[in-house]
C-alpha atoms as a PDB file:
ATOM      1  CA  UNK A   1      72.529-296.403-134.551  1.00  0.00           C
ATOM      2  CA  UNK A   2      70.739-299.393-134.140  1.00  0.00           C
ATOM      3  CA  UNK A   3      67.603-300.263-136.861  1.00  0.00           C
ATOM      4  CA  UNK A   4      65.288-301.077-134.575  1.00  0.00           C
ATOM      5  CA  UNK A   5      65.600-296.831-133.559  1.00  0.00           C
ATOM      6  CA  UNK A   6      65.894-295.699-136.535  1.00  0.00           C
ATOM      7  CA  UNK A   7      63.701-292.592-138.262  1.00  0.00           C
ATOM      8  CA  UNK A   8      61.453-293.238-141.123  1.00  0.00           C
ATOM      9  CA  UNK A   9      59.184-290.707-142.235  1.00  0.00           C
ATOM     10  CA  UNK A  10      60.026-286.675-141.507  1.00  0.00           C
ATOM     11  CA  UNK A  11      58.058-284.066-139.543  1.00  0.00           C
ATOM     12  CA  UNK A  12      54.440-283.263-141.380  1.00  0.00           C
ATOM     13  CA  UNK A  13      52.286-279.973-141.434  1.00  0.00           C
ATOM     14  CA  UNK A  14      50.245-279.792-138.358  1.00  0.00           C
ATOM     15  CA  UNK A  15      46.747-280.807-139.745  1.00  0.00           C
ATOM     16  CA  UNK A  16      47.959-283.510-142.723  1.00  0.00           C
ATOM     17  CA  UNK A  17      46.580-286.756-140.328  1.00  0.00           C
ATOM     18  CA  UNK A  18      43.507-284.691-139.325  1.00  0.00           C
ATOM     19  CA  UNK A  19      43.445-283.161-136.186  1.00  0.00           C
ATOM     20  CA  UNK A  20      58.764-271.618-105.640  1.00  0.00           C
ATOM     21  CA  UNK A  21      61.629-270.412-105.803  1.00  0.00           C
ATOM     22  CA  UNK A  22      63.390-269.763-108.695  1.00  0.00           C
ATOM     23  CA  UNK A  23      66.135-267.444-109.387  1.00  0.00           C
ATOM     24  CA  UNK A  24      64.898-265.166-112.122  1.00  0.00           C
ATOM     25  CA  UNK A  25      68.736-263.740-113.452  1.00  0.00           C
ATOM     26  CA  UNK A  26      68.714-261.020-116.136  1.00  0.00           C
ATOM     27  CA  UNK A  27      69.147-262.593-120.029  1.00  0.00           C
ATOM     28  CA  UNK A  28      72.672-263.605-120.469  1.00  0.00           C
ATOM     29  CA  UNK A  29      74.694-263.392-123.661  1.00  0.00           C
ATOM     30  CA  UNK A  30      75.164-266.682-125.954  1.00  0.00           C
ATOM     31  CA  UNK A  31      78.633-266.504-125.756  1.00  0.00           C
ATOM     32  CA  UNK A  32      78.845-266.938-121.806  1.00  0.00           C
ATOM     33  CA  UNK A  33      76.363-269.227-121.660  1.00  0.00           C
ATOM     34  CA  UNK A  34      77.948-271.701-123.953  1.00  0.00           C
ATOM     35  CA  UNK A  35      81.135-271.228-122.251  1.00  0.00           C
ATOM     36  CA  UNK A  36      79.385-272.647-118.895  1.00  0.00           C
ATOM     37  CA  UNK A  37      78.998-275.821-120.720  1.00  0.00           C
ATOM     38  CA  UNK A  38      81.406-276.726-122.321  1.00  0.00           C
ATOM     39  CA  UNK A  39      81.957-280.206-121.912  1.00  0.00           C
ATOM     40  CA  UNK A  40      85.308-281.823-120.569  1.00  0.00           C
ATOM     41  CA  UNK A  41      84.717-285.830-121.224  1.00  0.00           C
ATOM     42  CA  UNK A  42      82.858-285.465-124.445  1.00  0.00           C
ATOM     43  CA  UNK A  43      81.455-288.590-125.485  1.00  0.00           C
ATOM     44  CA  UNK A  44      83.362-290.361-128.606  1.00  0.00           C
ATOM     45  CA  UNK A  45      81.305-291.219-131.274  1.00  0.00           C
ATOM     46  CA  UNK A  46      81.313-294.953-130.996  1.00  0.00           C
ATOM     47  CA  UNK A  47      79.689-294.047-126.937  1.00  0.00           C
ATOM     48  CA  UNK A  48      77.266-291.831-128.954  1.00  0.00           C
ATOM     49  CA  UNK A  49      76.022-294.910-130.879  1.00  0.00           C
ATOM     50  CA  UNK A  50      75.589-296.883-127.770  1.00  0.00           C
ATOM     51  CA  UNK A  51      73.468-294.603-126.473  1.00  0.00           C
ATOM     52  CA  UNK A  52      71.247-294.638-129.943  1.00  0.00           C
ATOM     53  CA  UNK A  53      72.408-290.765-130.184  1.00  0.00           C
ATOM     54  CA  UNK A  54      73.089-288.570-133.180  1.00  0.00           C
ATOM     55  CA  UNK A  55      75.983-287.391-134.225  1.00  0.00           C
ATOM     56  CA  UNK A  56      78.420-285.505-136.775  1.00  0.00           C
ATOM     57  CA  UNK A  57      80.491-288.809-138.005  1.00  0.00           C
ATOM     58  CA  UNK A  58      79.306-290.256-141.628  1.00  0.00           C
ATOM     59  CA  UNK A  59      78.432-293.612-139.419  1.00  0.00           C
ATOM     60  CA  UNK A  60      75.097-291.718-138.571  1.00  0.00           C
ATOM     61  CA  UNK A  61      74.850-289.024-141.380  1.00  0.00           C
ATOM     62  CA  UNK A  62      71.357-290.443-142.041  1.00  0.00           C
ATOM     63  CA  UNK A  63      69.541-290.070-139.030  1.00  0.00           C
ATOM     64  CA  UNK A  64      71.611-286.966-138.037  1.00  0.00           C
ATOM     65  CA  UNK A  65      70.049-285.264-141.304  1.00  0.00           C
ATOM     66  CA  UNK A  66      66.639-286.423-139.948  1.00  0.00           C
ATOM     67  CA  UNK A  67      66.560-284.803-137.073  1.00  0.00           C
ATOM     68  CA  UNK A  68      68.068-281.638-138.402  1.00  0.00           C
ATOM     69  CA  UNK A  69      65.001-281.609-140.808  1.00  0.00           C
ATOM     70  CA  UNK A  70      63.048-281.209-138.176  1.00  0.00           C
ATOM     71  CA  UNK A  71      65.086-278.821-136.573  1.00  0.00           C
ATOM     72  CA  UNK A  72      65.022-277.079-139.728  1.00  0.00           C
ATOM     73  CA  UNK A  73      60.853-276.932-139.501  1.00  0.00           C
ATOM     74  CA  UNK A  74      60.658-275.721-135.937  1.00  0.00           C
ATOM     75  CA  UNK A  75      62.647-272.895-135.987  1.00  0.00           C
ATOM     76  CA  UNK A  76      61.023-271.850-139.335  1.00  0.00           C
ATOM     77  CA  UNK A  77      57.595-271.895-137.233  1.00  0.00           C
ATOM     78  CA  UNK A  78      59.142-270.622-134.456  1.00  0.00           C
ATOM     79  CA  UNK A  79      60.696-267.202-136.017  1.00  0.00           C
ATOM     80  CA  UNK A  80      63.191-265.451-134.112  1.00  0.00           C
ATOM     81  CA  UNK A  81      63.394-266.544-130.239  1.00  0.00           C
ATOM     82  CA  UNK A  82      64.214-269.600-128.440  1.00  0.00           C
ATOM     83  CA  UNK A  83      61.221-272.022-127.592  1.00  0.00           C
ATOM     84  CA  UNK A  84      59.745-274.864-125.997  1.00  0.00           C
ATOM     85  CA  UNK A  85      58.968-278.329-127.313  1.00  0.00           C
ATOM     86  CA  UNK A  86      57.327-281.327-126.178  1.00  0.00           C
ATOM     87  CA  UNK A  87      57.992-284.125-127.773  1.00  0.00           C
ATOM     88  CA  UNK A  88      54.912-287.285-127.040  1.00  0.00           C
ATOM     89  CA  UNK A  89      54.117-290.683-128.406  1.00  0.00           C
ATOM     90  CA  UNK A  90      50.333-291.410-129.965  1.00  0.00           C
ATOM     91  CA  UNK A  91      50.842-294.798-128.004  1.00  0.00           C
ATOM     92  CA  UNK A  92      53.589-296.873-125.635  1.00  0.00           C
ATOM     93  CA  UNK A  93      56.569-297.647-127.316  1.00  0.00           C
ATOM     94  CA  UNK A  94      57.034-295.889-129.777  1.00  0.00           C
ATOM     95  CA  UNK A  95      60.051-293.832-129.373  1.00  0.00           C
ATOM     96  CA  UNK A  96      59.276-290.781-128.470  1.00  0.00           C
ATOM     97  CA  UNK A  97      61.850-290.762-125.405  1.00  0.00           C
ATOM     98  CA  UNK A  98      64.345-291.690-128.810  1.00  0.00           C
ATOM     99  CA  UNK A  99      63.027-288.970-130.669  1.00  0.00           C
ATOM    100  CA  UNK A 100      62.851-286.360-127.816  1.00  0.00           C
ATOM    101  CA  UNK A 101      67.060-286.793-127.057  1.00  0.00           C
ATOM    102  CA  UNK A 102      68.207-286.803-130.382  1.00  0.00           C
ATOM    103  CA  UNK A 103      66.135-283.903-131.221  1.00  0.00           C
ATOM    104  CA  UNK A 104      67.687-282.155-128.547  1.00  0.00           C
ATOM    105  CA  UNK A 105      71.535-283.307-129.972  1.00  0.00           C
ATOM    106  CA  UNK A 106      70.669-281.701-133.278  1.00  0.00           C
ATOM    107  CA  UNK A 107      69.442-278.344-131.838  1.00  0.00           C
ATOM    108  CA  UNK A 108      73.302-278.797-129.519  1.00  0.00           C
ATOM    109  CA  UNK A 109      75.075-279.668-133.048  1.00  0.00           C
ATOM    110  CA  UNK A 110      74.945-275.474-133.586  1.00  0.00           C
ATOM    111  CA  UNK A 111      77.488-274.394-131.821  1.00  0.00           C
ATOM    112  CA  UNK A 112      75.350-271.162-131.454  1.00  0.00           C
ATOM    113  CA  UNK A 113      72.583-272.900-129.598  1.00  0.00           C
ATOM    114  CA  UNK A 114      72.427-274.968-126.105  1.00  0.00           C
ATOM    115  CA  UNK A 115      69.160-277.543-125.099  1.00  0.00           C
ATOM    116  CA  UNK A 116      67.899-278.810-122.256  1.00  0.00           C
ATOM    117  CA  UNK A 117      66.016-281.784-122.394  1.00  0.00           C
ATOM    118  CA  UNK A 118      63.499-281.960-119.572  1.00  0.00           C
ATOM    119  CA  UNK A 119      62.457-285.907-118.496  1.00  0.00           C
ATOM    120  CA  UNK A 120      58.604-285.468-118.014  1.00  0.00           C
ATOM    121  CA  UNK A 121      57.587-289.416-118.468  1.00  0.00           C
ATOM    122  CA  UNK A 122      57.198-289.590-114.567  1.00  0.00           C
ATOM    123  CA  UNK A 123      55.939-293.743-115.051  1.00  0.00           C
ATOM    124  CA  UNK A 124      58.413-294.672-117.134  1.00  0.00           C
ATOM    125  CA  UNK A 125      61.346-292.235-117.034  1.00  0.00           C
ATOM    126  CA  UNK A 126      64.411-293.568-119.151  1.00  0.00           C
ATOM    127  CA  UNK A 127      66.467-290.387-120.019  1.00  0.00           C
ATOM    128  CA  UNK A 128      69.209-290.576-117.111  1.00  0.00           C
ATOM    129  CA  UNK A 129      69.278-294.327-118.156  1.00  0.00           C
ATOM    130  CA  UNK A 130      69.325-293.781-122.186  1.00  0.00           C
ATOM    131  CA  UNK A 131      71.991-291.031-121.875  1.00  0.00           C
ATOM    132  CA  UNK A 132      74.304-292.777-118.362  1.00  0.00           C
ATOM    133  CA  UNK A 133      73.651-289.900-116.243  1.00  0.00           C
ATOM    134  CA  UNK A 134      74.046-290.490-112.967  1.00  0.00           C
ATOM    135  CA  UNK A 135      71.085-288.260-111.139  1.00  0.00           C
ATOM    136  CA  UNK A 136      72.625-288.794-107.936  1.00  0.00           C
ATOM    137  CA  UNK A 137      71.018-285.678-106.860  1.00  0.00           C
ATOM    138  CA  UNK A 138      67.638-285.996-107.983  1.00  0.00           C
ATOM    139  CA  UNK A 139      65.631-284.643-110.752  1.00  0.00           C
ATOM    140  CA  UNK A 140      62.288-282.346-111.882  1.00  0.00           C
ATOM    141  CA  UNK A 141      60.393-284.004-109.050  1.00  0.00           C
ATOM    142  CA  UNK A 142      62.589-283.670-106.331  1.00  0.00           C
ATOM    143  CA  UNK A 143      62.626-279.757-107.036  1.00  0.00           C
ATOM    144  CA  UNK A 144      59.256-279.327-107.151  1.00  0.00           C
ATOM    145  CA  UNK A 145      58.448-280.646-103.796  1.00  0.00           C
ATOM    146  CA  UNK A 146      61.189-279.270-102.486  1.00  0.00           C
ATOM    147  CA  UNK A 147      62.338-275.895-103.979  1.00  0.00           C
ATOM    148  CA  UNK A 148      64.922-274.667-101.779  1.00  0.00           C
ATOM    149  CA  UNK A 149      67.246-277.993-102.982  1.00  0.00           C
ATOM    150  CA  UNK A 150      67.338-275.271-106.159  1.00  0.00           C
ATOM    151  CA  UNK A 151      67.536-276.230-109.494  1.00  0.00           C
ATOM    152  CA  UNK A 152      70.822-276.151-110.253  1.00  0.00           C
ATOM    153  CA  UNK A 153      72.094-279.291-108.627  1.00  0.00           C
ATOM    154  CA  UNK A 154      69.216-281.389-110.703  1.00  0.00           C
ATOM    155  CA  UNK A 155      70.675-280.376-114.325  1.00  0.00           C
ATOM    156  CA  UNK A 156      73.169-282.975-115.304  1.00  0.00           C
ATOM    157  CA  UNK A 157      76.171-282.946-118.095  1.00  0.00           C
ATOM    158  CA  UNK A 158      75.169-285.468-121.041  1.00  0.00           C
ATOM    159  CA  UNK A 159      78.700-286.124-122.524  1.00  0.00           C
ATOM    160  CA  UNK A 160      77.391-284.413-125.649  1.00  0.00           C
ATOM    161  CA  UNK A 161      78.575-280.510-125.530  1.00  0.00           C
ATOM    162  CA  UNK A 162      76.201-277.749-125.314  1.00  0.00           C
ATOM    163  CA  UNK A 163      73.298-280.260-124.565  1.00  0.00           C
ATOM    164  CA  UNK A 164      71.873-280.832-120.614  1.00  0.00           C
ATOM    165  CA  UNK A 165      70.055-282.507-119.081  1.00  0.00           C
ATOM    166  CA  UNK A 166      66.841-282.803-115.805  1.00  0.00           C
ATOM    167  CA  UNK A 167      65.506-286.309-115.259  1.00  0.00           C
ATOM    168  CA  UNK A 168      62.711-287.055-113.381  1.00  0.00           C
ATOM    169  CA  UNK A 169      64.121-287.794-110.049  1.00  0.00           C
ATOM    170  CA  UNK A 170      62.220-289.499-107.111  1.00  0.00           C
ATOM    171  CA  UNK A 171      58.689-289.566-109.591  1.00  0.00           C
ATOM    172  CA  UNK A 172      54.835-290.299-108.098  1.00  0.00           C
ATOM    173  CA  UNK A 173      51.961-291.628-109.414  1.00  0.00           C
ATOM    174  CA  UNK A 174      49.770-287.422-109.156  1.00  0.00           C
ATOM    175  CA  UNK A 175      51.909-286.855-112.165  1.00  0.00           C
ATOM    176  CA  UNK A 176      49.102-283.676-113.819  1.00  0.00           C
ATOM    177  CA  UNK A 177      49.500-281.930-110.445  1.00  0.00           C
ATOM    178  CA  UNK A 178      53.084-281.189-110.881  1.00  0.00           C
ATOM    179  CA  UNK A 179      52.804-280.042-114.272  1.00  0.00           C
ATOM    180  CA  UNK A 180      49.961-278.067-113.940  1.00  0.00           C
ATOM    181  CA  UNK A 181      51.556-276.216-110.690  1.00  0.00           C
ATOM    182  CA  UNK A 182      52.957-272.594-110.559  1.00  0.00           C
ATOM    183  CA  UNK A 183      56.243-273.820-109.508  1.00  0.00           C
ATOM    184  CA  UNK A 184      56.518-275.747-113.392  1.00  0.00           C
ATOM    185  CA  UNK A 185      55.269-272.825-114.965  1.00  0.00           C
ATOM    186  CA  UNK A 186      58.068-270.765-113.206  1.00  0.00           C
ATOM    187  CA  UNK A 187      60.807-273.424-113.333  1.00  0.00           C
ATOM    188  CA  UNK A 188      60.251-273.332-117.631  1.00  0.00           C
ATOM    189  CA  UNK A 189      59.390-269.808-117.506  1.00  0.00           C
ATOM    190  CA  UNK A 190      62.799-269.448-115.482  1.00  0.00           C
ATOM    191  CA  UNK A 191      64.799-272.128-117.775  1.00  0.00           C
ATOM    192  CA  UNK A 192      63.487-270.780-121.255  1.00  0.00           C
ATOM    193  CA  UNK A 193      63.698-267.016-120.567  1.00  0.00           C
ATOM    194  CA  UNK A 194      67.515-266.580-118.490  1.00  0.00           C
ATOM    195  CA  UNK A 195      69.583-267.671-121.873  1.00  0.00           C
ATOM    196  CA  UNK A 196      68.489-266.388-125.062  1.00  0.00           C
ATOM    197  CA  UNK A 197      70.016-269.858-127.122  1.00  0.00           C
ATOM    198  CA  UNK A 198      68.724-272.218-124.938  1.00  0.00           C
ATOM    199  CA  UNK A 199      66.225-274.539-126.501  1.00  0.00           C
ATOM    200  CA  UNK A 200      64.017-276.806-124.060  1.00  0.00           C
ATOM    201  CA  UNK A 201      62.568-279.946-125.278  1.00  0.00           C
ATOM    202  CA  UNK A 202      60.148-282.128-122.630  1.00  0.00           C
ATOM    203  CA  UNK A 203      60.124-285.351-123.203  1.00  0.00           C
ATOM    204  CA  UNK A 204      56.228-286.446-122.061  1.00  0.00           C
ATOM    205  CA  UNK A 205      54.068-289.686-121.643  1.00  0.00           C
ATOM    206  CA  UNK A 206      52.136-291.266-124.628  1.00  0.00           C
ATOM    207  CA  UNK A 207      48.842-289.416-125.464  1.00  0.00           C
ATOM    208  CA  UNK A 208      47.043-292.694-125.192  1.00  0.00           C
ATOM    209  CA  UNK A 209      46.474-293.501-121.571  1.00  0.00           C
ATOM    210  CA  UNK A 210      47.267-290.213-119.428  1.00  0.00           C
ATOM    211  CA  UNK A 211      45.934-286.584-119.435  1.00  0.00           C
ATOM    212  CA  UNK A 212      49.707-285.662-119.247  1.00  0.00           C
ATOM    213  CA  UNK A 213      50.532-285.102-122.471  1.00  0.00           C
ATOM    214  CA  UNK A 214      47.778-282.340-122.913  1.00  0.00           C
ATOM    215  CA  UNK A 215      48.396-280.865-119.597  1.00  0.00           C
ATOM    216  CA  UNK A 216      52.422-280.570-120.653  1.00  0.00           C
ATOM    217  CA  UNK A 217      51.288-278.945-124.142  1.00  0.00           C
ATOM    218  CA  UNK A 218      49.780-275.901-122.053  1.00  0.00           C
ATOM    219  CA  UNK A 219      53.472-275.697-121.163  1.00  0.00           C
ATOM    220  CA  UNK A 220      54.910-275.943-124.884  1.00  0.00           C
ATOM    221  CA  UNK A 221      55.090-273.768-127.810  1.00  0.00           C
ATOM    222  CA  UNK A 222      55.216-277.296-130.230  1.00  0.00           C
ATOM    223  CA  UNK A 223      54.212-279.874-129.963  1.00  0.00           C
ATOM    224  CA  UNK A 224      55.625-283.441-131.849  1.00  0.00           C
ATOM    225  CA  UNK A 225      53.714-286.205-132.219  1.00  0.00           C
ATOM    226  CA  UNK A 226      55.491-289.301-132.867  1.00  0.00           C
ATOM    227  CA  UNK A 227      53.721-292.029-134.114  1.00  0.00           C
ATOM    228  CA  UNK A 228      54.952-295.925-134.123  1.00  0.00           C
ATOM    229  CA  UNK A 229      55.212-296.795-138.438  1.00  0.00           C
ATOM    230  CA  UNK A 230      53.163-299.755-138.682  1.00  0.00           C
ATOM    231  CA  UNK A 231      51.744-299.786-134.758  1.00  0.00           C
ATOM    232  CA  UNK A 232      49.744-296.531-134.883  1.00  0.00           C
ATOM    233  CA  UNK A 233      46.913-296.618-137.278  1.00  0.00           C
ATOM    234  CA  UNK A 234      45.893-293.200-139.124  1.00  0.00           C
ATOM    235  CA  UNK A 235      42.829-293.555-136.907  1.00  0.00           C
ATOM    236  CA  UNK A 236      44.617-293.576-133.543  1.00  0.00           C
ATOM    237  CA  UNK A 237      47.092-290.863-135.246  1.00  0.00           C
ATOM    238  CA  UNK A 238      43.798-288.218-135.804  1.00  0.00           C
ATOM    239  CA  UNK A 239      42.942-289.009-132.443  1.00  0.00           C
ATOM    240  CA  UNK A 240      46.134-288.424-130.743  1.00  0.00           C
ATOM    241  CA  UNK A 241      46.750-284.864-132.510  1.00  0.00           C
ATOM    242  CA  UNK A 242      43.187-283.871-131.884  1.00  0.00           C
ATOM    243  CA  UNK A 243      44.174-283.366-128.156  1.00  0.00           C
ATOM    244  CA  UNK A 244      46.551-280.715-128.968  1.00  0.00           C
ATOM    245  CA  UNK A 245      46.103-276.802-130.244  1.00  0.00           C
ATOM    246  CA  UNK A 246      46.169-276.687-134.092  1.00  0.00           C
ATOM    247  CA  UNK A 247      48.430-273.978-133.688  1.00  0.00           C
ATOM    248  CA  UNK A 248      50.966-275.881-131.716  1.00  0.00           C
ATOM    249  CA  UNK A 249      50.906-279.031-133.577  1.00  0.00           C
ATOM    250  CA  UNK A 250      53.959-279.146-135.353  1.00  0.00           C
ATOM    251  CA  UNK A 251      53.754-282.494-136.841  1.00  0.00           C
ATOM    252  CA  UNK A 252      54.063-286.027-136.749  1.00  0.00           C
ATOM    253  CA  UNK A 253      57.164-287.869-136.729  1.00  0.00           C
ATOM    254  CA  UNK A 254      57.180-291.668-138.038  1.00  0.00           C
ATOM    255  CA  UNK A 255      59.612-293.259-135.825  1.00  0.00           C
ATOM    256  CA  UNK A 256      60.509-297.137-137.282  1.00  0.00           C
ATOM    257  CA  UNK A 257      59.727-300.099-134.283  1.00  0.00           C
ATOM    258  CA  UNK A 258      59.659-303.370-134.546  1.00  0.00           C
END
């Protein structure tokens, strides 16, 4: 796990720094789902550190204990259920595309839960890139202009078991009209609701700069701010968390850049 990624700082209570066509299939049992992805070419753990990705090995014990802290605190908020998260940056750069991924490796460490991470940064999408995926047949975008492609073909093996995921695809500039469109609210709707354990975490823009982020938490049970130690100030930090629902505000993660 390289430094200049690594976590400092752990998940505080919300309010500390102020502040188509989609197949709709009947709820399917944990056990079937998790045998439809199991994953054949598993990534070793050495490939997992390339890729600045958490894992079970003592070489990143650390931050693999981070994130399951904050695992830990959303599915205490969360109760009993399966839920939504999307994970944002206060500012550019820092890490919340990091943050969003390995979060969604600690929720796959359970071998009783699956996640699908969900590339929302249309201007600066680095998911498929961060993880090697080859999104040969598009991504989010692609299937929301045009639905009959279906979904399925746009959800992508990670090399990390139980753990998927949808990049962006062909992305555009109109970025709030896709999100804020019925066929996103169906396609999550769809996604969250089929499989009982599956966890969905949407990785979305910095607050600072777009109306995306707040248009993606309408979409979201959480939300988790992640703020850059030393490049956010407390001010910018209030600021950023005011734009979200109290209620949904999970916390802020401190996320150690250079």
């Amino acid at each position: 796990m390289k430094p200049d990624e690594s976590m400092s700082g752990t998940v505080l209570q919300a309010g500390e720094n102020g502040a188509g066509e989609i197949d709709h299939l009947p709820q399917q049992v944990s056990a079937h789902t998790i045998a439809l992805m199991a994953e054949p070419r598993a990534l070793a753990p050495r490939q997992l550190e390339e890729r600045r990705l958490v894992h079970r090995e003592a070489s990143s014990r650390k931050e693999s204990d981070t994130f399951r802290e904050i695992r830990t605190r959303l599915l205490t908020m969360a109760g009993p259920g399966n839920f939504v998260t999307l994970v944002v940056a206060v500012s550019p750069r820092s890490g919340a595309s990091f943050v969003a991924r390995n979060l969604a490796a600690a929720f796959a460490f359970d071998e009783a839960r699956t996640s699908l991470l969900i590339d929302c940064n249309l201007r600066y999408p680095e998911q498929h890139h961060a993880l090697g995926v080859d999104a040969a047949n598009g991504g989010l975008i692609d299937f929301l202009e045009h639905p009959a492609q279906g979904i399925a073909s746009k959800i992508y093996a990670t090399g990390v078991p139980r753990l998927r995921l949808i990049p962006v695809g062909d992305a555009r500039e109109a970025s709030g009209e896709y999100f804020s469109s019925f066929r996103m609210h169906a396609l999550l709707d769809s996604m969250r609701h089929r499989y009982a354990d599956r966890y969905l975490f949407l990785d979305g823009p910095p607050v600072k700069g777009s109306p995306d982020a707040r248009i993606l938490s309408e979409l979201a049970d959480f939300v988790v701010l992640v703020a850059g130690y030393g490049r956010d100030t407390p001010a910018a930090i209030s600021q950023a968390a005011a734009q979200f629902e109290p209620e949904k505000l999970a916390g802020v993660v401190f996320n150690q850049v250079p």
